[in-house]
Protein backbone atom coordinates (compact mmCIF):
# COMPACT_ATOMS: atom_id res chain seq x y z
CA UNK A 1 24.25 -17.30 43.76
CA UNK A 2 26.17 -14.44 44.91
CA UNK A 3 28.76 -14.54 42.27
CA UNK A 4 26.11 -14.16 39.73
CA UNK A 5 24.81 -11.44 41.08
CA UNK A 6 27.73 -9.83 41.29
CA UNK A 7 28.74 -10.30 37.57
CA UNK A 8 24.91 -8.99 36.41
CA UNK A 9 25.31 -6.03 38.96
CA UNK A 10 28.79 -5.02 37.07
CA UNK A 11 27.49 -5.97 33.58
CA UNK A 12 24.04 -3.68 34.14
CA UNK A 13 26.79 -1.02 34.92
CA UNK A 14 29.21 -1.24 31.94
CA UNK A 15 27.55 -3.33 29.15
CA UNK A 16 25.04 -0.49 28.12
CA UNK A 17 27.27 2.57 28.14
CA UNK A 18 30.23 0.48 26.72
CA UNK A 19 27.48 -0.69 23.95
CA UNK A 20 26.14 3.01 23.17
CA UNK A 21 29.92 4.01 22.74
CA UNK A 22 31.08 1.71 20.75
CA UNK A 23 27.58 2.05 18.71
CA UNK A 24 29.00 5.97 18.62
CA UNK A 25 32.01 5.12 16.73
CA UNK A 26 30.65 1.63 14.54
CA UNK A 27 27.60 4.51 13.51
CA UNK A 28 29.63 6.07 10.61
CA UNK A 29 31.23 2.43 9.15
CA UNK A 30 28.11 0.92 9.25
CA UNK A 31 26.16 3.39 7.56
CA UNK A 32 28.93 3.38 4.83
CA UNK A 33 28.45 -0.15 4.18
CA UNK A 34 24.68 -0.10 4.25
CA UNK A 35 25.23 2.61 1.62
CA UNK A 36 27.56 0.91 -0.60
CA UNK A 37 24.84 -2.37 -0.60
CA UNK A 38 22.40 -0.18 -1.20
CA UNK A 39 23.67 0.96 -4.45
CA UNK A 40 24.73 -2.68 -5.29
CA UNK A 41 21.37 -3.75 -5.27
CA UNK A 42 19.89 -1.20 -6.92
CA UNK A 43 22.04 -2.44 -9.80
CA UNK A 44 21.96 -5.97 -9.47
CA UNK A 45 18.60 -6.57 -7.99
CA UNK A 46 16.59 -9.93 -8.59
CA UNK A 47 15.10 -9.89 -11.45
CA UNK A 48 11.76 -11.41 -10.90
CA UNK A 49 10.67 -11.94 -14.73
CA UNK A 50 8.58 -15.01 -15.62
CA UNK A 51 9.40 -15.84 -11.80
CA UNK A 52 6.23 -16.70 -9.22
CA UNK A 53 4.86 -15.00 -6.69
CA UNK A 54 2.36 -15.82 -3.81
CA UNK A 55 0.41 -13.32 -2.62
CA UNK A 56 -2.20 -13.44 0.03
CA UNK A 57 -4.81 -11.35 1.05
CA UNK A 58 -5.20 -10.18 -2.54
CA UNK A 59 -8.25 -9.17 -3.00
CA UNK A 60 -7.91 -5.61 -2.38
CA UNK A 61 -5.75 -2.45 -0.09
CA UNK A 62 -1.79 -3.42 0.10
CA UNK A 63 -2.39 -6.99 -1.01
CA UNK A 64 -3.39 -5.53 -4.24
CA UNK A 65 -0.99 -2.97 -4.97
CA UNK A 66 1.87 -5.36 -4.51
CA UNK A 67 0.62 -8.05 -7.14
CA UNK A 68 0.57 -5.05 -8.78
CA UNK A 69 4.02 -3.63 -8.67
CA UNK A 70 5.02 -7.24 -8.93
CA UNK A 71 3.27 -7.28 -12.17
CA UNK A 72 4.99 -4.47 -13.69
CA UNK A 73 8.36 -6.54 -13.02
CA UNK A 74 6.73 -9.19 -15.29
CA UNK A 75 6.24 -12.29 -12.51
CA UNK A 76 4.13 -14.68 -12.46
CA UNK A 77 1.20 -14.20 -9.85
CA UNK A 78 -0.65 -16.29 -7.91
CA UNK A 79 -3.31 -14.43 -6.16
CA UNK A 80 -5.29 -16.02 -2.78
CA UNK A 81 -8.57 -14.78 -1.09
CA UNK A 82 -11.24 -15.53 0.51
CA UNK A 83 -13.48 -14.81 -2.04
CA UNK A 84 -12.01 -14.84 -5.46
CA UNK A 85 -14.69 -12.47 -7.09
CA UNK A 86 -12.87 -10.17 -6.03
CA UNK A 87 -9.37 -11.57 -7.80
CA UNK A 88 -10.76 -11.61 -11.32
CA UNK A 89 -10.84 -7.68 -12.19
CA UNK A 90 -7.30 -7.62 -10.11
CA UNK A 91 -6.22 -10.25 -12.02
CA UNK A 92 -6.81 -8.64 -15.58
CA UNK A 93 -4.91 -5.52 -14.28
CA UNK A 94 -2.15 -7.20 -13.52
CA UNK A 95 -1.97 -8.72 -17.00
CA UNK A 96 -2.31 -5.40 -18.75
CA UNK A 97 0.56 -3.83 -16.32
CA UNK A 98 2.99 -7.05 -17.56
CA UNK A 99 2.13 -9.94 -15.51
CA UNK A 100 2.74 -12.89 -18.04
CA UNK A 101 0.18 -15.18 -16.13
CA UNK A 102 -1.98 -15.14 -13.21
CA UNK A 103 -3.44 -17.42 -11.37
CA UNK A 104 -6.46 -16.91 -9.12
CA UNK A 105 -7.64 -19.12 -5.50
CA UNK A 106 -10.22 -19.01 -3.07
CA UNK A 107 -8.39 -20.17 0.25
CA UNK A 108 -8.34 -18.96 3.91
CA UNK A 109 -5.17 -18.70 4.85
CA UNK A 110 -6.10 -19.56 9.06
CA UNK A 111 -6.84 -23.71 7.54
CA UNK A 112 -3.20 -24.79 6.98
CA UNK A 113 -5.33 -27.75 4.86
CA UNK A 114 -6.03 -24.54 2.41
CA UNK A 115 -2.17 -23.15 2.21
CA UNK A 116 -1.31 -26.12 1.39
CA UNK A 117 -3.55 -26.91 -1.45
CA UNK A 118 -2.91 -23.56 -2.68
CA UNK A 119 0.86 -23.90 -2.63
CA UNK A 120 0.43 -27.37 -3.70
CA UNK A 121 -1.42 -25.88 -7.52
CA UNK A 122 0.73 -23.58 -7.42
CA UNK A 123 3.72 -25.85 -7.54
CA UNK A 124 1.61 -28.11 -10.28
CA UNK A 125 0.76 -25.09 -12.17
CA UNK A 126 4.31 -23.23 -12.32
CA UNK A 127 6.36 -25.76 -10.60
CA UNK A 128 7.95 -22.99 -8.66
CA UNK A 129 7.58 -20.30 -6.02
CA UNK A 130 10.21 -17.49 -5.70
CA UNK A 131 8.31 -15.05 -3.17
CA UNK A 132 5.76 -15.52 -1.05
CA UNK A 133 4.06 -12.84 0.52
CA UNK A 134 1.76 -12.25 3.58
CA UNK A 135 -0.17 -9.50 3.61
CA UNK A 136 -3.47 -10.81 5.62
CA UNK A 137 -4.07 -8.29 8.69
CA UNK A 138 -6.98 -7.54 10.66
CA UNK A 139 -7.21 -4.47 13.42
CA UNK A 140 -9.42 -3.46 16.34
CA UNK A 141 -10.19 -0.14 18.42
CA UNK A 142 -11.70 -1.33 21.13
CA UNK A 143 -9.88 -1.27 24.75
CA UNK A 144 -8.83 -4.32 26.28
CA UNK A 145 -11.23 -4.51 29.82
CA UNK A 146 -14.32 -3.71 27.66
CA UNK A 147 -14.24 -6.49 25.79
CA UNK A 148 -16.73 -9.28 27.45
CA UNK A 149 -16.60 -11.53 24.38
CA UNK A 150 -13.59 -13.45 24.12
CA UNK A 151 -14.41 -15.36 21.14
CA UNK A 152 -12.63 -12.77 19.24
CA UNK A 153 -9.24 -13.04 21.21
CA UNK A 154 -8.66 -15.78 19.05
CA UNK A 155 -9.79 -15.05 15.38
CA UNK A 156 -7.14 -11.71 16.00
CA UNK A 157 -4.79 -14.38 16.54
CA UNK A 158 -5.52 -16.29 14.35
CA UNK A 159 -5.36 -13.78 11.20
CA UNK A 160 -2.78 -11.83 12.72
CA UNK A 161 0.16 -14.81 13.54
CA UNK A 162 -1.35 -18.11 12.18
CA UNK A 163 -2.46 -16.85 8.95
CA UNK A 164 1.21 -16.08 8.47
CA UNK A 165 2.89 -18.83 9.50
CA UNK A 166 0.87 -21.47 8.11
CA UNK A 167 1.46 -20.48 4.40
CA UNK A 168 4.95 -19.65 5.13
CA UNK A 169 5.23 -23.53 6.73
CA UNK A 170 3.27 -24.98 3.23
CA UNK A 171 5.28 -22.86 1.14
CA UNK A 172 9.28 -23.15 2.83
CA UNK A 173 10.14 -26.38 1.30
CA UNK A 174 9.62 -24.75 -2.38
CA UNK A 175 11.23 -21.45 -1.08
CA UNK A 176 14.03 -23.08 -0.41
CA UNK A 177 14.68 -24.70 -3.72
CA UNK A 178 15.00 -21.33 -5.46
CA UNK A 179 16.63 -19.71 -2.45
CA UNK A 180 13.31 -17.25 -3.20
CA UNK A 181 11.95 -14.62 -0.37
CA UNK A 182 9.42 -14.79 2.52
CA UNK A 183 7.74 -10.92 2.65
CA UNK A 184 5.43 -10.51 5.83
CA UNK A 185 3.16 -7.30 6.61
CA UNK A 186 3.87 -5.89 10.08
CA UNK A 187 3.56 -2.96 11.90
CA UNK A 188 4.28 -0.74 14.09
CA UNK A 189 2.76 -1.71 16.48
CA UNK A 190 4.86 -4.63 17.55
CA UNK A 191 7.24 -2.71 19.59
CA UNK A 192 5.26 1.04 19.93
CA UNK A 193 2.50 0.24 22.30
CA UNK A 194 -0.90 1.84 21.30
CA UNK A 195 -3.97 1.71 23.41
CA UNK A 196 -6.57 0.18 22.01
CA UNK A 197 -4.58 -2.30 19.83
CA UNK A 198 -3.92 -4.58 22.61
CA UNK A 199 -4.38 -7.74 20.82
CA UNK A 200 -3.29 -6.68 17.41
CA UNK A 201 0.03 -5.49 18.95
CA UNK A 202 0.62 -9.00 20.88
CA UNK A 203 -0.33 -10.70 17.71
CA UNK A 204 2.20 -8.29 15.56
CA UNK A 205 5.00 -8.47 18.02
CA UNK A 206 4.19 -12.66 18.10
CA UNK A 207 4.36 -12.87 14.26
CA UNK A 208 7.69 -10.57 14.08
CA UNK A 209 9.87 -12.33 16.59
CA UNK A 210 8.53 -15.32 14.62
CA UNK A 211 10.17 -14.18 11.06
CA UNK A 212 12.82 -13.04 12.68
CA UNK A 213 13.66 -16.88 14.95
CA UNK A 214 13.07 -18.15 11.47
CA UNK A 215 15.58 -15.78 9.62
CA UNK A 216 18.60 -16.78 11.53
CA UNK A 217 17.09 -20.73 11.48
CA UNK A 218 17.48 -20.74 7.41
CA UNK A 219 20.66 -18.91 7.51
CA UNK A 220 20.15 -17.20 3.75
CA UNK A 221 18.68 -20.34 2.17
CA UNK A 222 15.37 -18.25 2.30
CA UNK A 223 15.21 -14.85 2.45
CA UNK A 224 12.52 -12.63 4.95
CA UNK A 225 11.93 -9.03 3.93
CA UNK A 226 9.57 -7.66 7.26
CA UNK A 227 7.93 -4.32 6.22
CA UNK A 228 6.59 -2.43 9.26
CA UNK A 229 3.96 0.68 8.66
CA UNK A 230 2.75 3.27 10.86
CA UNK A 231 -0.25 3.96 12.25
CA UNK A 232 -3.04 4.50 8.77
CA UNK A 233 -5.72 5.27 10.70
CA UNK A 234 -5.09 8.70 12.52
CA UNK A 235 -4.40 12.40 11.84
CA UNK A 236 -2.96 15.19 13.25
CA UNK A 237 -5.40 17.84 14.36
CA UNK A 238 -5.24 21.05 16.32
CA UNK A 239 -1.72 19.83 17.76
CA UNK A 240 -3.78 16.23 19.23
CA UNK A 241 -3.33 13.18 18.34
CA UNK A 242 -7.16 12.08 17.13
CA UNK A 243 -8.53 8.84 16.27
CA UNK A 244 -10.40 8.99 13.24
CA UNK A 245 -14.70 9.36 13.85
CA UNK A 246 -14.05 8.62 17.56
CA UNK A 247 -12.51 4.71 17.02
CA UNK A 248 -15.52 4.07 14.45
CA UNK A 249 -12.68 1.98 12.18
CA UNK A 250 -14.61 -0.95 14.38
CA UNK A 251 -13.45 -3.90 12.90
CA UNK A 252 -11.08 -3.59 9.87
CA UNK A 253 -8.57 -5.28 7.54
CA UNK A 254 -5.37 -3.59 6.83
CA UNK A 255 -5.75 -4.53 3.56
CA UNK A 256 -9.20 -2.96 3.32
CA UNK A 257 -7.61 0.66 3.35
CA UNK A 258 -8.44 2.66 0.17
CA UNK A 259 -6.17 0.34 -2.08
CA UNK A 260 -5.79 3.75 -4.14
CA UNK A 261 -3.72 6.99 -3.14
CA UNK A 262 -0.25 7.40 -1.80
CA UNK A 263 -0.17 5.88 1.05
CA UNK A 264 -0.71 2.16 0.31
CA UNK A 265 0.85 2.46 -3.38
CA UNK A 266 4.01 4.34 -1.79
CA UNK A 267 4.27 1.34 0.78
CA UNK A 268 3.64 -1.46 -1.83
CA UNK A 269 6.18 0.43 -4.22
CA UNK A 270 8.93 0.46 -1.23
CA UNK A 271 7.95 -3.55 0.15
CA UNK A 272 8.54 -4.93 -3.57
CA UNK A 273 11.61 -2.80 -4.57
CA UNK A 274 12.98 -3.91 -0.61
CA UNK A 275 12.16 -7.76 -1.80
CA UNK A 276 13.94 -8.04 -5.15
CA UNK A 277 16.75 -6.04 -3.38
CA UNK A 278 17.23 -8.17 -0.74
CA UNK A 279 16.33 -6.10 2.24
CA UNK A 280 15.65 -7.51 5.83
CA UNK A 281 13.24 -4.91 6.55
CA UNK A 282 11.30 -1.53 5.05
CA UNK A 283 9.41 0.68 6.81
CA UNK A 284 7.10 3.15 5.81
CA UNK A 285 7.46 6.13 7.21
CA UNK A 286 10.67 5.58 8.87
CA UNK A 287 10.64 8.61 11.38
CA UNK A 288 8.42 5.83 13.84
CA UNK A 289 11.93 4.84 14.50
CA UNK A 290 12.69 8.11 17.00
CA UNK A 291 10.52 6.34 19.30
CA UNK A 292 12.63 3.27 19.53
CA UNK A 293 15.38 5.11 21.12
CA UNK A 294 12.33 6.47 23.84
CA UNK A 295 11.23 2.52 24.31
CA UNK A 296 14.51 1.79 25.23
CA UNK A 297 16.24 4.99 26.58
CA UNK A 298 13.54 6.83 28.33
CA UNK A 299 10.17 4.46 28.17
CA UNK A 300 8.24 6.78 30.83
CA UNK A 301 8.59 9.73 28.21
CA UNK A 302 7.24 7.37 26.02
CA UNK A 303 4.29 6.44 28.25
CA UNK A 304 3.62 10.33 29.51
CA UNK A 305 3.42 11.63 26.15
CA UNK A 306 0.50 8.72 24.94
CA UNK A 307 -1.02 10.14 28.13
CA UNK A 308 -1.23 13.67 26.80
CA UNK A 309 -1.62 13.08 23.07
CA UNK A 310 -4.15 10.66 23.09
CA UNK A 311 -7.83 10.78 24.20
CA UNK A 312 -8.31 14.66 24.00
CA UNK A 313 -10.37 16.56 26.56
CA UNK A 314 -9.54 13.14 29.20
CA UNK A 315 -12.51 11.61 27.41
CA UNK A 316 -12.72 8.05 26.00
CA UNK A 317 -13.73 7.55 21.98
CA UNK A 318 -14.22 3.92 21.98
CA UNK A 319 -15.76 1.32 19.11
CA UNK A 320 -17.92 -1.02 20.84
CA UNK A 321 -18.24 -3.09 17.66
CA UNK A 322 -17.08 -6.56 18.91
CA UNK A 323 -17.28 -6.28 22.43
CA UNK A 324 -20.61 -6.99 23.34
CA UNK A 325 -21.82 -4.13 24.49
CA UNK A 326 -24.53 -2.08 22.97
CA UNK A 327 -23.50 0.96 20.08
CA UNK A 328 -25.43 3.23 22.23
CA UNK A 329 -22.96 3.25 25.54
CA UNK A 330 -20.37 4.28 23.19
CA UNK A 331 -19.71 8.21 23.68
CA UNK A 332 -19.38 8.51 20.20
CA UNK A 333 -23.06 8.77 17.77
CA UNK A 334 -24.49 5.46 17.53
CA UNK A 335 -24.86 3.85 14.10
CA UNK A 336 -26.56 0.54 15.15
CA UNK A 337 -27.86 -1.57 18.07
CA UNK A 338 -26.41 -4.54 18.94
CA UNK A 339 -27.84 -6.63 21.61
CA UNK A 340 -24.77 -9.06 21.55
CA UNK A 341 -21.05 -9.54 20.11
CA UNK A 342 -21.64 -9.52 16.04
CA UNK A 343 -19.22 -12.10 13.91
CA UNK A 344 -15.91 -11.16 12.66
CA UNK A 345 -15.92 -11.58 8.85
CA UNK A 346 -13.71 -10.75 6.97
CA UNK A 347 -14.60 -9.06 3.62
CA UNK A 348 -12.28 -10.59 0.59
């Protein structure tokens, strides 16, 4: 018992400043190599003509764009909502931008019965998958101790991690026959803690050390590109950092952001060229990283700067959609009454 104290009291001493030096001189090779790949791939990426593609959470925001990018790189889609009203229109853009077939499928991707019918007709329609990719996301703004319903807890689970892995678990076997690609929508949020994102950052940070176990479990027989975003749904204003309409994003998919503008086509355009290239990871916009080196470095910077960025004026903007409690405790104009916690739906 003492020994091993011993040897983790000298290690806590010497490991991390040995680490950060040797990080000092590996810095300049490494980045050499990742350059020289870099322009390998842009060369010799996968080609992902006539190949097929998976893509769920379709119906509309980042989901969209990328069956549309996809599309322009002639593959074969197969598109999974919901609802697949929505799919149809989506569908007939993607022809006209080069997909050579598409294939629409009402499915919720929570019932692992529905991933795998809808990797099963996939398989008996194209007899292939090459990339499958996991865009299904849903957010909240509400803070954790005002919460009194926890009947949501779960469905943010749910959708967040589960909705991921079971499509990924129907879909592997097939994956693995064309050595194809597993692409999963993160964020942020999995390792930059954000008040009021509680759940969704345990959920994010669950599904991410998930693809990342799995990674180094299939050893390249399947590749995992993991493409991290920042934070959509705030601005810079007057030098604060403001949530947008004081938290009234209530409840909202990722993938219900305007599917139109830079934003979510720049991130689509950067998650599809990372697939065919064969990146482990994108991330859009990279400068999040700077506070990586605070999480680990200096975490109470970190933590006093939240403190004096967020919630201007010491006051709390909080969404009291899905909590339980009525609109009209909620600092912030009330839009409706509710007299208890409303559903979760989401809108596909």
């Amino acid at each position: 018992m003492v020994m091993n104290h011993m040897i983790n009291y000298v290690l806590d001493r010497v490991v991390p400043h040995a680490s950060l030096v040797m990080l000092a001189f590996a810095w300049p090779t490494l980045t050499f190599i990742k350059s020289c790949e870099r322009v390998y791939y842009h060369f010799f990426a996968e080609s992902m003509d006539h190949k097929v593609v998976v893509i769920t959470g379709a119906s509309s925001g980042i989901g969209e764009q990328i069956a549309y990018e996809y599309a322009k790189k002639k593959a074969n889609l197969v598109l999974v909502a919901r609802r697949d009203h929505r799919l149809h229109g989506i569908s007939e853009n993607a022809r006209l931008l080069g997909a050579p077939d598409v294939l629409i499928m009402a499915a919720d991707v929570v019932k692992e019965d529905d991933c795998k019918r809808f990797i099963n007709e996939t398989i008996n329609y194209f007899g292939r998958v090459d990339h499958l990719v996991n865009t299904t996301s849903l957010g909240h703004t509400f803070y954790f101790e005002e919460a009194n319903d926890t009947s949501v807890f779960p469905v943010l689970m749910d959708i967040n991690f589960w909705g991921n892995v079971y499509p990924t678990y129907a879909a592997l076997p097939y994956l693995r026959r064309t050595r194809g690609r597993i692409v999963v929508n993160a964020a942020v949020e999995n390792w930059l803690p954000l008040p009021r994102m509680s759940l969704y950052s345990a959920a994010k940070a669950a599904l991410v050390n998930f693809y990342e176990t799995l990674r180094l479990e299939l050893n390249g027989d399947v590749g995992i590109t993991i493409a991290t975003h920042g934070w959509i749904g705030a601005e810079m204003t007057h030098g604060k950092f403001m949530l947008e309409e004081g938290a009234d994003m209530q409840w909202k998919e990722e993938r219900e952001v305007e599917a139109s503008g830079s934003p979510v086509e720049e991130f689509a355009k950067l998650i599809v060229s990372a697939a065919v290239q064969g990146d482990a990871n994108v991330k859009f916009p990279k400068w999040y990283d700077v506070f990586l080196l605070y999480r680990v470095f200096a975490p109470d910077i970190l933590t006093w700067s939240f403190h004096l960025l967020l919630s201007p004026q010491g006051t709390r903007a909080t969404s009291f959609i899905g909590t339980g409690k009525p609109v009209s405790e909620s600092p912030s104009p009330p839009r409706q009454t509710y007299t208890s916690s409303p559903r979760i739906e989401l809108v596909e």
